[in-house]
C-alpha atoms as a PDB file:
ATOM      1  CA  UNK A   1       0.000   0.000   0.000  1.00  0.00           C
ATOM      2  CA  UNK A   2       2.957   2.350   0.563  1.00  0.00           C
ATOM      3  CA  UNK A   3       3.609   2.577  -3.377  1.00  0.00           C
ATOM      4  CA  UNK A   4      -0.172   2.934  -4.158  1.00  0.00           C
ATOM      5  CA  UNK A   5      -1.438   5.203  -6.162  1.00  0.00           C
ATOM      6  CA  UNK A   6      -5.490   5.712  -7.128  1.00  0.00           C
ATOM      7  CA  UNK A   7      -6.086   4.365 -11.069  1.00  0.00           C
ATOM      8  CA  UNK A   8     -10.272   5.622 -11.245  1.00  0.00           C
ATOM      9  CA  UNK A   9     -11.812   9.166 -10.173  1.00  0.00           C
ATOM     10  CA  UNK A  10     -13.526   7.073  -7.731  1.00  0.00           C
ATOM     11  CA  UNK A  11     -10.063   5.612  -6.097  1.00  0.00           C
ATOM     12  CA  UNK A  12      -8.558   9.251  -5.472  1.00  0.00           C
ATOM     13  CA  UNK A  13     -11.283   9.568  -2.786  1.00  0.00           C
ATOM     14  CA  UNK A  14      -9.150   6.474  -0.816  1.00  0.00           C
ATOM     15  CA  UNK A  15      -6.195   7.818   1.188  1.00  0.00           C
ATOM     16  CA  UNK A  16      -3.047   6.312   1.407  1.00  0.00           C
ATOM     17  CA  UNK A  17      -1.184   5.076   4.162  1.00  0.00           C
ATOM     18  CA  UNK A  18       1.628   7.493   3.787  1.00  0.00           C
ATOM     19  CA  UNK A  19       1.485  10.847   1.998  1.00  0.00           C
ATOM     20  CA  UNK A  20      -1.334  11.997   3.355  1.00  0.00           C
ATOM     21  CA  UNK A  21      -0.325  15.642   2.298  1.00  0.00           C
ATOM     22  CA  UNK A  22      -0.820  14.404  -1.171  1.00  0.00           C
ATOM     23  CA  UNK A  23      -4.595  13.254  -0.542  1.00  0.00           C
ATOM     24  CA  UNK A  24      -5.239  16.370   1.169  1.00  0.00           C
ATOM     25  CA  UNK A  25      -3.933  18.173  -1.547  1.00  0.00           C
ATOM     26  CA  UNK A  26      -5.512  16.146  -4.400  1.00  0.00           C
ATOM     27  CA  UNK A  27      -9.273  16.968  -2.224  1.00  0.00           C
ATOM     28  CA  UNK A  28      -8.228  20.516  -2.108  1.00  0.00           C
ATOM     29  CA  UNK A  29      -7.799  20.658  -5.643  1.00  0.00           C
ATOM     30  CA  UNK A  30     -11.239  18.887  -6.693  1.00  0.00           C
ATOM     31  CA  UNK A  31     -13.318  20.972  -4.158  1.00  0.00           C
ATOM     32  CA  UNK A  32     -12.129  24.157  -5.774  1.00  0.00           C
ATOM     33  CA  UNK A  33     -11.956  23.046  -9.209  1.00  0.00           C
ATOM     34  CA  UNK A  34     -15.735  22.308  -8.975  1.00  0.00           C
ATOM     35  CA  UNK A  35     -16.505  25.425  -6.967  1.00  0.00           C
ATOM     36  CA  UNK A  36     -14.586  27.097  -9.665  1.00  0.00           C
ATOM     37  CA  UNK A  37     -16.636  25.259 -12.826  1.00  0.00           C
ATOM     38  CA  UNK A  38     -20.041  25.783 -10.665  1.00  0.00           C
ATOM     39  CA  UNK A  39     -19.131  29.660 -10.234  1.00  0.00           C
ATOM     40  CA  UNK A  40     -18.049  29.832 -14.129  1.00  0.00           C
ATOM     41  CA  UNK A  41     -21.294  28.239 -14.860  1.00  0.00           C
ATOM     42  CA  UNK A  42     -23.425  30.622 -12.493  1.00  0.00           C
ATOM     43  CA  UNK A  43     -21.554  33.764 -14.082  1.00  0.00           C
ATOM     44  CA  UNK A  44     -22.431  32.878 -17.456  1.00  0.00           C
ATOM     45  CA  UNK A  45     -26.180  32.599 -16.608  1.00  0.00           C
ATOM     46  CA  UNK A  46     -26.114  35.863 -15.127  1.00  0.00           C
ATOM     47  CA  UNK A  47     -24.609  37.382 -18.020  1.00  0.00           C
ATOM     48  CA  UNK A  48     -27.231  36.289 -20.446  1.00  0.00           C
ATOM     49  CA  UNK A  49     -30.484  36.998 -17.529  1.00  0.00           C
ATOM     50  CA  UNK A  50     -28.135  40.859 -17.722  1.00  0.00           C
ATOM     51  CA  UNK A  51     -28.286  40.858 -21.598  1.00  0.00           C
ATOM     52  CA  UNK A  52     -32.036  40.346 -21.547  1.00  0.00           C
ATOM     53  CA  UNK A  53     -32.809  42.876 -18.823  1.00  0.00           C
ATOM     54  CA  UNK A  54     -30.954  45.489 -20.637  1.00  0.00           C
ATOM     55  CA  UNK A  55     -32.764  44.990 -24.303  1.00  0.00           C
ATOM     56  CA  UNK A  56     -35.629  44.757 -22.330  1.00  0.00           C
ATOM     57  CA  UNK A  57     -35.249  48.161 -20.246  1.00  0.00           C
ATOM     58  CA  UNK A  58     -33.663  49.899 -23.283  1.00  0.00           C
ATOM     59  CA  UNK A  59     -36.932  48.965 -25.457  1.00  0.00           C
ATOM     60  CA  UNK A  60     -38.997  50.216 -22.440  1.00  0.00           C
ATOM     61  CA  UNK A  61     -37.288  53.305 -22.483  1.00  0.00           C
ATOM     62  CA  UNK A  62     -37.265  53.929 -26.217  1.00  0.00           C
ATOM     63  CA  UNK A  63     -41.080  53.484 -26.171  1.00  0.00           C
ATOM     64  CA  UNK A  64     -42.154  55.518 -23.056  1.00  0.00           C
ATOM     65  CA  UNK A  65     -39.390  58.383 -25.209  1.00  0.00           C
ATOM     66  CA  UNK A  66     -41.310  57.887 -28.312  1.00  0.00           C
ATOM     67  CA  UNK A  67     -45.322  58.217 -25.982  1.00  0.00           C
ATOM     68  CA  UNK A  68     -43.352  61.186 -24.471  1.00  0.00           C
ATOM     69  CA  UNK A  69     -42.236  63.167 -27.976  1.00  0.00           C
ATOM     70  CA  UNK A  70     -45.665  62.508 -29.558  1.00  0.00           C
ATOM     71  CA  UNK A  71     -47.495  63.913 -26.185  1.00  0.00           C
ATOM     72  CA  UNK A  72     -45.543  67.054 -26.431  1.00  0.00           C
ATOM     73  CA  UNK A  73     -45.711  67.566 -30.257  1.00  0.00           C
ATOM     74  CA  UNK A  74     -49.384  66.465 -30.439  1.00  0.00           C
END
């Protein structure tokens, strides 16, 4: 077991008997690697609900401008 080393995704969630550090490591980097891909994935959404809003307020405001020139001119 001391030369071990996890073959599967599955097998890296097995520590070894020595090296913890490395395990500890390895967990470190999958946590945040997925927090990182999650976050990515969240950010992206928002950017496209953002898009939407704005063409949406920006078509709002370009019609309540256009009710507000023919009020005054009418």
């Amino acid at each position: 077991m001391e030369n071990w080393r996890p073959r599967t995704f599955r097998e890296l969630f097995i520590p070894g008997y020595s090296g913890r550090l490395d395990w500890w490591v390895a967990m470190f980097a999958i946590f945040f690697g997925a927090t990182s891909i999650v976050g990515l994935g969240i950010v992206c959404y928002q950017a496209a609900v953002g898009q939407k809003q704005l063409a949406a307020a920006l078509a709002e405001g370009l019609m309540l401008q256009k009710e507000g020139l023919n009020v005054t001119m009418g």
